[in-house]
Protein backbone atom coordinates (compact mmCIF):
# COMPACT_ATOMS: atom_id res chain seq x y z
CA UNK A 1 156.59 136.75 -43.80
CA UNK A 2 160.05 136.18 -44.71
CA UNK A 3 163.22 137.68 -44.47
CA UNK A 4 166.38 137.80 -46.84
CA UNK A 5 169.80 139.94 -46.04
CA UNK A 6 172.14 140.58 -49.32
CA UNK A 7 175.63 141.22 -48.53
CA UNK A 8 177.41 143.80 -50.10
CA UNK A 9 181.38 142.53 -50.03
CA UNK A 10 182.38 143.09 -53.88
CA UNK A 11 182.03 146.97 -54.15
CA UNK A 12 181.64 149.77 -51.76
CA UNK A 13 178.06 149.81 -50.11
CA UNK A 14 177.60 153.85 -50.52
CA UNK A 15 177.86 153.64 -53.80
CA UNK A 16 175.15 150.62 -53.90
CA UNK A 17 172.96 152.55 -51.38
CA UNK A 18 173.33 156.12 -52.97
CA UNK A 19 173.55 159.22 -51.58
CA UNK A 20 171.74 159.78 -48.75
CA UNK A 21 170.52 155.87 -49.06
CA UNK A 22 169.12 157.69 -52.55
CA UNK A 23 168.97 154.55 -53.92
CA UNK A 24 167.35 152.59 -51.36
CA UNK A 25 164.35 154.78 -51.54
CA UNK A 26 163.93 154.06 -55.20
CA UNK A 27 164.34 150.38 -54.29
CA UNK A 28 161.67 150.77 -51.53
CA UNK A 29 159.24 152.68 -52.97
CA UNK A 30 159.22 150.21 -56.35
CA UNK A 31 159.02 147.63 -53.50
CA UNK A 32 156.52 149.13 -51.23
CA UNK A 33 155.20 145.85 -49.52
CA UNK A 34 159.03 144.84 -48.68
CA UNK A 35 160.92 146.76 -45.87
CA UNK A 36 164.13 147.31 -47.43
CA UNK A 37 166.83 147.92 -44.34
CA UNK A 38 170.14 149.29 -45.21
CA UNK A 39 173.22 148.75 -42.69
CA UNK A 40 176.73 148.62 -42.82
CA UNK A 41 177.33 146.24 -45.97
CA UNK A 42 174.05 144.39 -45.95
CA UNK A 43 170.46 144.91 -47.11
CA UNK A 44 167.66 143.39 -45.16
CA UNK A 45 164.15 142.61 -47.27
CA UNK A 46 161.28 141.32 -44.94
CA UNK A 47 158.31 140.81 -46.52
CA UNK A 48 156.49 137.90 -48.83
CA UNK A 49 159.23 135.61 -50.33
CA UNK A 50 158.03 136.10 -54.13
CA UNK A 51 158.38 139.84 -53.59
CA UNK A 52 161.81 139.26 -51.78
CA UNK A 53 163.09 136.71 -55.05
CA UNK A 54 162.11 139.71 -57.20
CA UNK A 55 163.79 142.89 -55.36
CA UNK A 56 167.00 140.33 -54.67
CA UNK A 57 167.37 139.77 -58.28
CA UNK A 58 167.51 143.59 -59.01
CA UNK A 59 169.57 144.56 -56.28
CA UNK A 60 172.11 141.51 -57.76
CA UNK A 61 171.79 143.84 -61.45
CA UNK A 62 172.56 146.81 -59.67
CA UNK A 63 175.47 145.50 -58.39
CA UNK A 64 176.71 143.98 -61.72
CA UNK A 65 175.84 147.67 -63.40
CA UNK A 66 178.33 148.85 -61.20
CA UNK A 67 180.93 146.59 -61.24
CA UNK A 68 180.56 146.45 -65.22
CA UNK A 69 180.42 151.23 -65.55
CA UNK A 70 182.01 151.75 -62.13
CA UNK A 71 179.24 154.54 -62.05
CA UNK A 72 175.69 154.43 -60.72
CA UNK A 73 173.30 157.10 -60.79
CA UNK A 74 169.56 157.10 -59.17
CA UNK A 75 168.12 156.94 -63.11
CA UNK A 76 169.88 153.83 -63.37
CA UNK A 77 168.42 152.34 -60.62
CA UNK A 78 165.16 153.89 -61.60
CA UNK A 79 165.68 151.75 -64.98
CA UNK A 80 166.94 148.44 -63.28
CA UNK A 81 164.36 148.06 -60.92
CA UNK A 82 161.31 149.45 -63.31
């Protein structure tokens, strides 16, 4: 078991983790054998490391989504991490 925290420093965390940590449950539930832990500006993945590789590499395009629209909505997080 491994464990990985991503720091969110570039753009504000809330709109990362959604409303309601909206998006964090999409992320979780696509990731269901990770615990995905949001707090503060970081998110925490414990779990196997190829699984951890994976869900770190979408969170990264979710980020650059929102850097590149300045908007992101729950479908395209849906579409990022699907």
């Amino acid at each position: 078991m491994s464990e990985k925290c991503i720091s969110i420093d570039s753009v504000n965390p809330v709109e990362i983790f959604g409303f309601g940590n909206s998006n964090i449950e999409i992320i979780s539930n696509r990731y269901s054998k990770l615990k995905v832990i949001a707090r503060g500006n970081i998110i925490k993945l414990i779990g196997e490391e190829a699984e951890i590789d994976n869900c770190e590499n979408k969170i990264n395009k979710i980020i650059e989504h929102h850097k590149k629209y300045l908007k992101l909505s729950n479908e395209n997080v849906r579409d990022i991490v699907n």
